[in-house]
N, C-alpha and C. Protein backbone atom coordinates (compact mmCIF):
# COMPACT_ATOMS: atom_id res chain seq x y z
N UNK A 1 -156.78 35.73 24.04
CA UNK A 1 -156.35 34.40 23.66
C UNK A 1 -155.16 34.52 22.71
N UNK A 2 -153.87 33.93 22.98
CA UNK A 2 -153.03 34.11 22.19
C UNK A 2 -153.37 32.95 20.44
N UNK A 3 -152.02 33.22 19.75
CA UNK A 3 -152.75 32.83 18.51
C UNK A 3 -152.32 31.21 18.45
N UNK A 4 -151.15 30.43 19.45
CA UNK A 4 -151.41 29.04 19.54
C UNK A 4 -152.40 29.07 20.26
N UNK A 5 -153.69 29.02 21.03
CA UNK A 5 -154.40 28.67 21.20
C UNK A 5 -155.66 28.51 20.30
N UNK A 6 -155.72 29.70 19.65
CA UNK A 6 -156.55 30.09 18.23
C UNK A 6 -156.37 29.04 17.40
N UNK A 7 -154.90 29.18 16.85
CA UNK A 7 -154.70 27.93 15.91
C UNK A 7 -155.55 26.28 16.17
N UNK A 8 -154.80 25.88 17.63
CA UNK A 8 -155.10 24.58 17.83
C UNK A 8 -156.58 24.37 17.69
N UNK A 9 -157.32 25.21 18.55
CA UNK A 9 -159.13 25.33 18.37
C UNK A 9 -159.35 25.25 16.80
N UNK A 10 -158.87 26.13 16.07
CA UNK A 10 -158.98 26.05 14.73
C UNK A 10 -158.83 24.63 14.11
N UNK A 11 -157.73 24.08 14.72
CA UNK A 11 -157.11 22.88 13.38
C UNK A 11 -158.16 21.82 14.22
N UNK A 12 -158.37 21.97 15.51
CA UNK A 12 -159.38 20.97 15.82
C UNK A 12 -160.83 20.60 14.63
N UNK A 13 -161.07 22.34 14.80
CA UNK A 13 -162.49 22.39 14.29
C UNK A 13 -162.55 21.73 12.88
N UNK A 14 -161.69 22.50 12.41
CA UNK A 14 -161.18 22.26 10.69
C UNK A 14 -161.01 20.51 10.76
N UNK A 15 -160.33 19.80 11.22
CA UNK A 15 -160.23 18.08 11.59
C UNK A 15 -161.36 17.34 11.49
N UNK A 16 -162.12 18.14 12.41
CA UNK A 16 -163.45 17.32 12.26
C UNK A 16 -164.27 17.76 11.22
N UNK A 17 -164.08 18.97 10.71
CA UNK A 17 -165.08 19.09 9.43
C UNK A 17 -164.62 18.23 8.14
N UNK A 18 -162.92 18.41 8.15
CA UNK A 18 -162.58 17.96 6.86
C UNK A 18 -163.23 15.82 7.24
N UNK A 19 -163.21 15.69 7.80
CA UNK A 19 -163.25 14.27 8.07
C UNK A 19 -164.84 13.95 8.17
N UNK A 20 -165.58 14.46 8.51
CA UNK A 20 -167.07 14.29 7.96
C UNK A 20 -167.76 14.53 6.96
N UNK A 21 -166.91 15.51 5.82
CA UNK A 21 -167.42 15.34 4.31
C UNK A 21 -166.44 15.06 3.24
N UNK A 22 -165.35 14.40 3.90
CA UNK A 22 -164.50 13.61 3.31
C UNK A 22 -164.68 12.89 1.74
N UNK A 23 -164.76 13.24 0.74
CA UNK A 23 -164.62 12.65 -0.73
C UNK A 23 -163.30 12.55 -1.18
N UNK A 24 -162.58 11.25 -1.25
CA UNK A 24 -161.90 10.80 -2.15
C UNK A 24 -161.92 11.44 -3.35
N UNK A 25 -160.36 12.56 -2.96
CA UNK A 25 -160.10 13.67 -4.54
C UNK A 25 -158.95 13.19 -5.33
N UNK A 26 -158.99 13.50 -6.51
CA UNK A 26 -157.17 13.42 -6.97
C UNK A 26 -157.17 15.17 -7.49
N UNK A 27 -155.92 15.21 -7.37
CA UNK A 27 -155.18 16.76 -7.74
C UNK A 27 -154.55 17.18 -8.76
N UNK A 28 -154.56 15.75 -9.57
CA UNK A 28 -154.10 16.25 -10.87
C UNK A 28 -153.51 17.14 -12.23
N UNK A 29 -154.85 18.53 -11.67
CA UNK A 29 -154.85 19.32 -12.18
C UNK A 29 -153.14 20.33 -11.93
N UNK A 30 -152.87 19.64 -11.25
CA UNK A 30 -151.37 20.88 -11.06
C UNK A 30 -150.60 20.49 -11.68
N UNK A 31 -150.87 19.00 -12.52
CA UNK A 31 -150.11 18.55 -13.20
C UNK A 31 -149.32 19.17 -14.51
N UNK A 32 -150.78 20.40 -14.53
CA UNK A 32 -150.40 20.73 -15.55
C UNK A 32 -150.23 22.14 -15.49
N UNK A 33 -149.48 22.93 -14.16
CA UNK A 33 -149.32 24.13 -14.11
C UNK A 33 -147.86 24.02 -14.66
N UNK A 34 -147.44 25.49 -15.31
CA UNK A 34 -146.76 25.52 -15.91
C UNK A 34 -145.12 25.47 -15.21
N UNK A 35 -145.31 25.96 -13.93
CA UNK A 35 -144.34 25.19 -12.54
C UNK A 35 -143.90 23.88 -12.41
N UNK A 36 -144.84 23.08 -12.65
CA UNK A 36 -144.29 21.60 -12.53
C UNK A 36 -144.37 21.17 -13.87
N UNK A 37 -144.78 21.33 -14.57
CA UNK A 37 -144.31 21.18 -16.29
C UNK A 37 -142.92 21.11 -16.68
N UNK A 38 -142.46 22.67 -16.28
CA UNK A 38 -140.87 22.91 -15.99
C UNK A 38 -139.78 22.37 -15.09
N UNK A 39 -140.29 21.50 -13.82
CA UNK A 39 -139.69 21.64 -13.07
C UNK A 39 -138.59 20.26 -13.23
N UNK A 40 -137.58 20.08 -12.82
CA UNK A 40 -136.89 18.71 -12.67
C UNK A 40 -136.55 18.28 -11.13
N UNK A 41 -136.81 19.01 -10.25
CA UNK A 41 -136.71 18.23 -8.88
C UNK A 41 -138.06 18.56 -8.33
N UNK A 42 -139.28 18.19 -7.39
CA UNK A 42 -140.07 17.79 -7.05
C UNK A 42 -140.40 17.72 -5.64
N UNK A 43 -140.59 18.68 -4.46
CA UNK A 43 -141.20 18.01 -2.76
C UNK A 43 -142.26 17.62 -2.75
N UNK A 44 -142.92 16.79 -2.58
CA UNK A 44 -143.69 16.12 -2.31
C UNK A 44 -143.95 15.74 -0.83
N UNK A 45 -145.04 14.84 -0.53
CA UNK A 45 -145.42 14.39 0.90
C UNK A 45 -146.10 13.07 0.23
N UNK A 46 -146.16 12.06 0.88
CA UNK A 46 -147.21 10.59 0.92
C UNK A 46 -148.12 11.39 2.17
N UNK A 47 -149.43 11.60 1.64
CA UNK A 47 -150.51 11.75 2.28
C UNK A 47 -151.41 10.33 2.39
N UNK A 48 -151.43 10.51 3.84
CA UNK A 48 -152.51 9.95 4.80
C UNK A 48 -153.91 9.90 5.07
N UNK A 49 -154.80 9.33 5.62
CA UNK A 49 -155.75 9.48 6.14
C UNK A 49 -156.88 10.19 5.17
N UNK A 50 -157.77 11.37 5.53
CA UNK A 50 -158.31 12.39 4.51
C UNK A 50 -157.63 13.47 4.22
N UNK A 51 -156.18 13.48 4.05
CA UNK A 51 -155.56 14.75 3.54
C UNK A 51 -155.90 14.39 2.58
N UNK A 52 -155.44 15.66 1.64
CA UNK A 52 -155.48 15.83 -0.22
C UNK A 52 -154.55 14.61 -0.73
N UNK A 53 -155.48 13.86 -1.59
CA UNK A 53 -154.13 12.34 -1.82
C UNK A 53 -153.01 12.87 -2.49
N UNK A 54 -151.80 12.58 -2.34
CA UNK A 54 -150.66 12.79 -3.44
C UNK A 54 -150.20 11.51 -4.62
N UNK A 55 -150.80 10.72 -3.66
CA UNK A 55 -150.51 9.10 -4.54
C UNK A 55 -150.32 9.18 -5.83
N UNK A 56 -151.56 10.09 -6.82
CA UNK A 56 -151.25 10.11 -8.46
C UNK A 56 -150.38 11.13 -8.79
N UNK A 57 -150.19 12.51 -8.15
CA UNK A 57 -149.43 13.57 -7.91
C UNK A 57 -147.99 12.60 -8.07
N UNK A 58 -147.99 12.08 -7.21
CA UNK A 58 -146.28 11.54 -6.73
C UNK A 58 -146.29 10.21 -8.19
N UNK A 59 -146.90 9.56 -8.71
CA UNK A 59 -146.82 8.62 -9.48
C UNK A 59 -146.72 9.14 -11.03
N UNK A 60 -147.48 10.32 -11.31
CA UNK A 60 -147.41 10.99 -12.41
C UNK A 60 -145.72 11.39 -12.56
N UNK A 61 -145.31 12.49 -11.92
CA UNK A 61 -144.15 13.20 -11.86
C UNK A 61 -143.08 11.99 -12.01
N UNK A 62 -143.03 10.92 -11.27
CA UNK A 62 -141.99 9.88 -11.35
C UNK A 62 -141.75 8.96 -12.67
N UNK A 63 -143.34 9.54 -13.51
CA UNK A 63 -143.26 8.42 -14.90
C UNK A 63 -142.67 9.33 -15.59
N UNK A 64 -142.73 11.14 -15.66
CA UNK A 64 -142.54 12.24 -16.04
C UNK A 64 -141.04 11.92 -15.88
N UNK A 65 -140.32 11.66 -15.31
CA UNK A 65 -138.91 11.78 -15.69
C UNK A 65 -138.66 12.67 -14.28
N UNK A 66 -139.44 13.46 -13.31
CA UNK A 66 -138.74 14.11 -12.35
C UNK A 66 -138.21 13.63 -10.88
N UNK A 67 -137.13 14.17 -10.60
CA UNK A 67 -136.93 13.61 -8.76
C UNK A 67 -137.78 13.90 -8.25
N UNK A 68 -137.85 12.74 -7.28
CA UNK A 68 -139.11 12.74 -6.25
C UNK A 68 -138.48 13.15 -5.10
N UNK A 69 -138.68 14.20 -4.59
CA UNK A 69 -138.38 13.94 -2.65
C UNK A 69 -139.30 14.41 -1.84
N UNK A 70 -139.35 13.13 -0.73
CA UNK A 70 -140.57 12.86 0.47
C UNK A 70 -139.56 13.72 1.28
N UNK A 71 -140.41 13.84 2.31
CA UNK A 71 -139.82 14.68 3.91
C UNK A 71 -139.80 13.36 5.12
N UNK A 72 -138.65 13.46 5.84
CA UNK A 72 -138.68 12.56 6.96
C UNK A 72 -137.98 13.84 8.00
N UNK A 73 -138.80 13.33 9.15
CA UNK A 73 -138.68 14.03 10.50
C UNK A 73 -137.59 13.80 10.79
N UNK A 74 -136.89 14.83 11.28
CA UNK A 74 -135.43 14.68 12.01
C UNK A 74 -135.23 15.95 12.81
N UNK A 75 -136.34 15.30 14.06
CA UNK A 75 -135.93 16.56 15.15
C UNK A 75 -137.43 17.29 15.41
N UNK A 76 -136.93 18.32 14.83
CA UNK A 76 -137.80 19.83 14.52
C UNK A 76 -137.80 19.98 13.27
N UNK A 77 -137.07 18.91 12.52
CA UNK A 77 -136.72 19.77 11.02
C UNK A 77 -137.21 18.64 10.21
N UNK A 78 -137.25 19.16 8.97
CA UNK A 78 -137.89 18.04 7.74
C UNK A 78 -136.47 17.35 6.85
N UNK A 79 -135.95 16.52 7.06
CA UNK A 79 -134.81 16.29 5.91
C UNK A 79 -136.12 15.35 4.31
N UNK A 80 -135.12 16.02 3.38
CA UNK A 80 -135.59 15.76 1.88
C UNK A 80 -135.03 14.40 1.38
N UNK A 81 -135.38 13.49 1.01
CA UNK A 81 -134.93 11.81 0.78
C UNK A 81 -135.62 11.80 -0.57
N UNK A 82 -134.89 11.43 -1.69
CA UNK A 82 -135.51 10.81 -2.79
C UNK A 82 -135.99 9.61 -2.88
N UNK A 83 -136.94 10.02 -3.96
CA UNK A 83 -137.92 8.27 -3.29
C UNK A 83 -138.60 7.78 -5.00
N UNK A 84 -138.07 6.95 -5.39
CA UNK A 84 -138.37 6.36 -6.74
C UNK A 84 -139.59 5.67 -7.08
N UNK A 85 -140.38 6.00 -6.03
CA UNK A 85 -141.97 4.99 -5.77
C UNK A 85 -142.10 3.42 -5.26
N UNK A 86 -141.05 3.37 -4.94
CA UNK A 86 -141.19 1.93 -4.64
C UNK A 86 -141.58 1.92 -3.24
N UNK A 87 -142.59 1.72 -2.62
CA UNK A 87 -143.37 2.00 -1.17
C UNK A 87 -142.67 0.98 -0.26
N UNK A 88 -141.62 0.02 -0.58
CA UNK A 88 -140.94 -0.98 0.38
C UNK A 88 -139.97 -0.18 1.32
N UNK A 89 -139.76 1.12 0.22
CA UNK A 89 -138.46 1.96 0.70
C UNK A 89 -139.10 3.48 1.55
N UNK A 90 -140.25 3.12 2.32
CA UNK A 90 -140.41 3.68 3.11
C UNK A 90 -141.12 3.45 4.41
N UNK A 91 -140.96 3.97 5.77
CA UNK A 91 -141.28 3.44 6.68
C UNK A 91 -142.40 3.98 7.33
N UNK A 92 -143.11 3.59 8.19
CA UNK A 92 -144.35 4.24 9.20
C UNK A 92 -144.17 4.85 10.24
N UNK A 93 -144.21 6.31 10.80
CA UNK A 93 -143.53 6.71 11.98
C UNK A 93 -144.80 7.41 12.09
N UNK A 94 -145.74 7.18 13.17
CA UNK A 94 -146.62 8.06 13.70
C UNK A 94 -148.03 8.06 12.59
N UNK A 95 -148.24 7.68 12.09
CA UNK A 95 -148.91 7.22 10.43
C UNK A 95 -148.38 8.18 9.21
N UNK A 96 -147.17 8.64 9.38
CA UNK A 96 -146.86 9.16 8.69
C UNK A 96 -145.77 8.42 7.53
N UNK A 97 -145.76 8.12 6.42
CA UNK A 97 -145.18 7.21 5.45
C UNK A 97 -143.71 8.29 4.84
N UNK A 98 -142.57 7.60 5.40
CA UNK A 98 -141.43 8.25 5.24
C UNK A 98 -140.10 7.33 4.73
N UNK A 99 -139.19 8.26 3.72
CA UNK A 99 -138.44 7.69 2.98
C UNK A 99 -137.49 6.95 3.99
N UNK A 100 -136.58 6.15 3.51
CA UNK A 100 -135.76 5.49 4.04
C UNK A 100 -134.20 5.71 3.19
N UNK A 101 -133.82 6.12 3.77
CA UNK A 101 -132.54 6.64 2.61
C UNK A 101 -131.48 7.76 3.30
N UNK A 102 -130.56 8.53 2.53
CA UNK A 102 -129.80 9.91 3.44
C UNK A 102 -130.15 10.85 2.33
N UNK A 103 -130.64 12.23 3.68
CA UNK A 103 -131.03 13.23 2.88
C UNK A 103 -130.33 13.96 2.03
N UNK A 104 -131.20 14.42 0.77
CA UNK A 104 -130.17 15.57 0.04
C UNK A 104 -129.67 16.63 0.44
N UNK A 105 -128.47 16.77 -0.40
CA UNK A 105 -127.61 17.98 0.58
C UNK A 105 -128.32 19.69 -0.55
N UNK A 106 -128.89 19.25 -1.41
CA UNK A 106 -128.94 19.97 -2.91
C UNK A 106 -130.33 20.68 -2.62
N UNK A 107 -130.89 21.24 -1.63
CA UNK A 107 -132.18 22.01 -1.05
C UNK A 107 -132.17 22.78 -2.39
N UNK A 108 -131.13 23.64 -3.01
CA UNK A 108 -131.70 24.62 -3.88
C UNK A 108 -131.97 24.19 -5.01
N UNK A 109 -131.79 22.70 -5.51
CA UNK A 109 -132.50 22.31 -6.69
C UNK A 109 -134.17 21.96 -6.72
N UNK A 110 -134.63 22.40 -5.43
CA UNK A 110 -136.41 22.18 -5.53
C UNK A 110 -136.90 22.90 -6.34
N UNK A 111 -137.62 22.63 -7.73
CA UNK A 111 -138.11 23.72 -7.76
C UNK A 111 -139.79 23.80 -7.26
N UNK A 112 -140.09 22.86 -6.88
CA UNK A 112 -141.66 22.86 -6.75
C UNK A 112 -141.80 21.98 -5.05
N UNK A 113 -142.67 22.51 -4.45
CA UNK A 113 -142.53 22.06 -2.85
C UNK A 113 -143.99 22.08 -3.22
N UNK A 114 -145.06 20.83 -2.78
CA UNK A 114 -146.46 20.17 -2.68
C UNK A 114 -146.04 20.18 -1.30
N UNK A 115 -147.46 20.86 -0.42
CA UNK A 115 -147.42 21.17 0.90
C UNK A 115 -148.54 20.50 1.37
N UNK A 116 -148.87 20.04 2.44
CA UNK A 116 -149.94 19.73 3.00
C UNK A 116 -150.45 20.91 4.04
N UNK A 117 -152.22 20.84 3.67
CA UNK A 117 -152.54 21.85 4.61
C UNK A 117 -153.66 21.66 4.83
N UNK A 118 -154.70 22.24 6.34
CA UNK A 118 -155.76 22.27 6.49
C UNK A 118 -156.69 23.41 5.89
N UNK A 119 -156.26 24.30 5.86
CA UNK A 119 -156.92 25.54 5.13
C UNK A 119 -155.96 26.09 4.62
N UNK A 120 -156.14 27.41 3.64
CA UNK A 120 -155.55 28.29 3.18
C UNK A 120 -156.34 29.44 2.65
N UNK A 121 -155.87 30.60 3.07
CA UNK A 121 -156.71 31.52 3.34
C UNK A 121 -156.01 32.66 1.67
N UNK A 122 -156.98 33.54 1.63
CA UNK A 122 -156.42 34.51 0.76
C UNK A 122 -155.18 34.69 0.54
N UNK A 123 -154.80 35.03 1.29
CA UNK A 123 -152.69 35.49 1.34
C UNK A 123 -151.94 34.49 0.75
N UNK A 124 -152.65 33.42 0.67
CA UNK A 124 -151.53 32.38 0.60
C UNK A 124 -151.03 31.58 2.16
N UNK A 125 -151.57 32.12 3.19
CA UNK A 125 -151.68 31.57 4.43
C UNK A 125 -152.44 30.19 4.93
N UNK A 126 -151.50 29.59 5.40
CA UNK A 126 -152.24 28.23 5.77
C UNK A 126 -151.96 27.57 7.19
N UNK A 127 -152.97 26.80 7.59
CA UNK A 127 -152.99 26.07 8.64
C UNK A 127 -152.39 24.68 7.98
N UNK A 128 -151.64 24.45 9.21
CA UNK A 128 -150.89 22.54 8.61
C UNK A 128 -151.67 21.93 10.06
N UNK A 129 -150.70 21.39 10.71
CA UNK A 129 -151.17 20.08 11.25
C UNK A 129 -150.72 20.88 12.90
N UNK A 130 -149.88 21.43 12.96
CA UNK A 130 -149.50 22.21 13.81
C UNK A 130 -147.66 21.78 14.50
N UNK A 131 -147.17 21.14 13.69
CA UNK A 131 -145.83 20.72 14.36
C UNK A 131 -144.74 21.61 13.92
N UNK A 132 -145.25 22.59 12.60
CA UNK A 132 -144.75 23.98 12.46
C UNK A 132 -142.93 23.20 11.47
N UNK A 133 -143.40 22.26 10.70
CA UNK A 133 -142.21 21.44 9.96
C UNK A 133 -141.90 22.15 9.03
N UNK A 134 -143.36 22.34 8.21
CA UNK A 134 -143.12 22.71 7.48
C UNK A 134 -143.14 24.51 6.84
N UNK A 135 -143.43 25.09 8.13
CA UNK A 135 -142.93 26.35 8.00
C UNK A 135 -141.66 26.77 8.13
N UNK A 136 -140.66 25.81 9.03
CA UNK A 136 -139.57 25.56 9.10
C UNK A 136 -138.77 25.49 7.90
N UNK A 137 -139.55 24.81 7.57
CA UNK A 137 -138.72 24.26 5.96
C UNK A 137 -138.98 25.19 4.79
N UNK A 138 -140.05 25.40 4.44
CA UNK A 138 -140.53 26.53 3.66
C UNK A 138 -139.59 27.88 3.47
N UNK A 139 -139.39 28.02 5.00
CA UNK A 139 -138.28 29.23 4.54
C UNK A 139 -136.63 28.84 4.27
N UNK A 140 -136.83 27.87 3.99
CA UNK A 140 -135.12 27.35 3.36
C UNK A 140 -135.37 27.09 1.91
N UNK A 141 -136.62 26.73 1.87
CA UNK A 141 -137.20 25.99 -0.04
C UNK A 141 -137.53 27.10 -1.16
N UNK A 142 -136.46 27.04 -1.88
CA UNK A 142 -136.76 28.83 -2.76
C UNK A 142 -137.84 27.97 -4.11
N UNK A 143 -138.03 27.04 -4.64
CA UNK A 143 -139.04 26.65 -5.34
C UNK A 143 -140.53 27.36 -4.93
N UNK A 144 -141.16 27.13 -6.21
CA UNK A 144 -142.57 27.43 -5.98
C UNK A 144 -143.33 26.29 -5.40
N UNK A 145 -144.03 27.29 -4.17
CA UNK A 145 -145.01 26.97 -3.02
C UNK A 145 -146.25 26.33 -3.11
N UNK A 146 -146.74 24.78 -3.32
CA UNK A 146 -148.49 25.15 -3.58
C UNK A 146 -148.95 24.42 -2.42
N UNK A 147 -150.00 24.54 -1.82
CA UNK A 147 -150.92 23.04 -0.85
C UNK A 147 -152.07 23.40 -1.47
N UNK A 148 -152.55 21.99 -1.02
CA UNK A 148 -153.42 21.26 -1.81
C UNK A 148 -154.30 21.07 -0.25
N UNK A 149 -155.70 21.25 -1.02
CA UNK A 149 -156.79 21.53 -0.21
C UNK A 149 -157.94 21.08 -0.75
N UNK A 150 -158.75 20.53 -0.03
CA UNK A 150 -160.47 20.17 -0.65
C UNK A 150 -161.18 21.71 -0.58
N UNK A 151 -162.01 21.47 -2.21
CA UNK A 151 -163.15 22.78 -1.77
C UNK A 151 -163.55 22.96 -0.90
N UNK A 152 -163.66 24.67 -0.72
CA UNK A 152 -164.40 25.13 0.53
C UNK A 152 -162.97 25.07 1.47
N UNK A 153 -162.23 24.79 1.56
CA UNK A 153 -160.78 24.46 2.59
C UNK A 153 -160.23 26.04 1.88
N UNK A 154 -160.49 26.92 1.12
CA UNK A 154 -159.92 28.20 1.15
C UNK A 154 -160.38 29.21 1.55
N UNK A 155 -160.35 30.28 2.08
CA UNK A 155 -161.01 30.73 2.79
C UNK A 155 -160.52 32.44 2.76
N UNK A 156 -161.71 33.11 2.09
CA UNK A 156 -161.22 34.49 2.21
C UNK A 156 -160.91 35.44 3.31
N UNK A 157 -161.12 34.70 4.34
CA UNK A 157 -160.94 35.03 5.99
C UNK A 157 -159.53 35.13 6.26
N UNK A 158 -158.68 36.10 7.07
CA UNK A 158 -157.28 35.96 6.62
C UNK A 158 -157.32 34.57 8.17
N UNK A 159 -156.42 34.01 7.83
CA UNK A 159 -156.50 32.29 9.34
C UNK A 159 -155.54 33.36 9.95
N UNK A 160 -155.63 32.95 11.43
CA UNK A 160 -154.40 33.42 12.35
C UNK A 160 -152.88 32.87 12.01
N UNK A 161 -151.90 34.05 12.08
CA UNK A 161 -150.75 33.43 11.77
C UNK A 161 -149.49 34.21 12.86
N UNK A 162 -148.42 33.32 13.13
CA UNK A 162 -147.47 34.05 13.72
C UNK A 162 -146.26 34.34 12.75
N UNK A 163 -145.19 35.47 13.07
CA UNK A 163 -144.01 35.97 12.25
C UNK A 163 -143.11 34.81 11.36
N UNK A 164 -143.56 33.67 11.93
CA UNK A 164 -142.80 32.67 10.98
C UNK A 164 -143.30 31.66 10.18
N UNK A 165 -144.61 31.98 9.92
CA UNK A 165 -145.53 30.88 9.18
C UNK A 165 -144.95 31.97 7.34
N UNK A 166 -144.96 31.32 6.86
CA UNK A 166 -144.79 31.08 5.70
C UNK A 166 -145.73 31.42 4.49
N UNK A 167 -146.17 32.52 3.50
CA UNK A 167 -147.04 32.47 2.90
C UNK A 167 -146.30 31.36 1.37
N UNK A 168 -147.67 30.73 1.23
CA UNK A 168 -147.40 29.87 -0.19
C UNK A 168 -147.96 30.73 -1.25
N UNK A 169 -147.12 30.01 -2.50
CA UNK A 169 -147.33 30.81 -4.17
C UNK A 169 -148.73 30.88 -4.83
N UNK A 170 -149.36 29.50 -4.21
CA UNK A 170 -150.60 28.83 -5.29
C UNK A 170 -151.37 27.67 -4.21
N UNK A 171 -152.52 27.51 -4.47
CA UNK A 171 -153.17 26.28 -3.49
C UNK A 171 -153.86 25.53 -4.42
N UNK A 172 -154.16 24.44 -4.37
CA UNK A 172 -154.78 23.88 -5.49
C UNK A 172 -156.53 22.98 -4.50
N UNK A 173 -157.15 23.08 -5.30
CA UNK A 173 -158.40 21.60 -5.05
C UNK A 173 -158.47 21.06 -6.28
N UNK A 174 -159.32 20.07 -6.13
CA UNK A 174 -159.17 18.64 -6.81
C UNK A 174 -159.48 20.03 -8.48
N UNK A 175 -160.40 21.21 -8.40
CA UNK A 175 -160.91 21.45 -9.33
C UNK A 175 -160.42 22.68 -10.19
N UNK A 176 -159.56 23.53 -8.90
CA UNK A 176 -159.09 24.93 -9.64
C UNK A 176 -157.67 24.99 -8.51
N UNK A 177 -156.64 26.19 -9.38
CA UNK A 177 -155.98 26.06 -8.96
C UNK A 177 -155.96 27.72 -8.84
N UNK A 178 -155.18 28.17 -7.61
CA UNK A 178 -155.65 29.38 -7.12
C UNK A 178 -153.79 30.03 -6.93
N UNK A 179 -153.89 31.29 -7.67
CA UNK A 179 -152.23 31.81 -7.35
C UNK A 179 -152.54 33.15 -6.51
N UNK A 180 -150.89 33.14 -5.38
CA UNK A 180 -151.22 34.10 -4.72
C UNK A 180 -150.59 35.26 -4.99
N UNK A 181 -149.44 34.96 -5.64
CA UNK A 181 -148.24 36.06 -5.58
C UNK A 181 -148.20 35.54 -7.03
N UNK A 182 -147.27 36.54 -7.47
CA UNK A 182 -146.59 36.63 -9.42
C UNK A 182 -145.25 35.98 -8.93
């Protein structure tokens, strides 16, 4: 079985688990890693459905004084849009909540990229959603790496991965925050 097939079975399985013990988390706690403490530009995502919420994540940082930038689809690729919280100034594409604006040209001022993910395994390896955006993007984003995951969503099992998935810095749950690399 090759490893897109692995994956997809995987993110299936993982879908339906995360969505049957589903608790309403906040993530807070990264608020106060010493990464985003420092940081003055900000990636972010508006999470959906039962992903990890970003809602206070993204509302904190914006009272904090830092740029916000959401991801909007363009293509295969993720463009970066600053987004000041005002939710009028973004649109619905697929249930996915995306800025409305022109992207930044300034990629190397990220210093902190909030990832969405279904698992994340020891390495710093993670399963996303499978449209492979944000592994795409990841290797252009020199900021520090984290996704955000419900307990039990980490997993000392290494997940299947191919040559271009992306290992992240740090993963967070609502309760601890976990680093992978120095």
């Amino acid at each position: 079985m090759n490893q897109n097939t692995v994956k997809k079975a995987l993110r299936e399985r993982l879908r339906r688990e995360r969505s049957q013990r589903f608790i309403p988390s906040n993530f807070n706690l990264i608020l106060k890693s010493p990464e985003l403490v420092a940081a003055s530009t900000v990636a972010s995502y508006f999470s959906y459905g039962v992903e990890p919420s970003t809602t206070d994540i993204n509302q904190a940082l914006l009272r904090d004084g830092k740029r916000l930038l959401l991801p909007r689809v363009d293509g295969e690729l993720l463009d970066w849009i600053e987004w000041g919280g005002d939710e009028s100034q973004l649109t619905i594409t697929q249930n996915l909540s995306e800025p409305i604006g022109n992207p930044v040209s300034d990629l190397d001022s990220i210093d902190v990229i909030i990832v969405p993910a279904l698992h994340i395994d020891q390495n710093g390896y993670r399963l996303g959603q499978g449209g492979g955006f944000y592994d795409r993007a990841l290797a252009h984003l020199p900021g520090w790496k984290i996704g955000l995951v419900y307990a039990g969503e980490l997993s000392t099992t290494d997940l299947p991965r191919e040559p271009h998935d992306i290992a992240l810095d740090a993963a967070a749950t609502p309760s601890v925050l976990v680093r992978f690399k120095s």
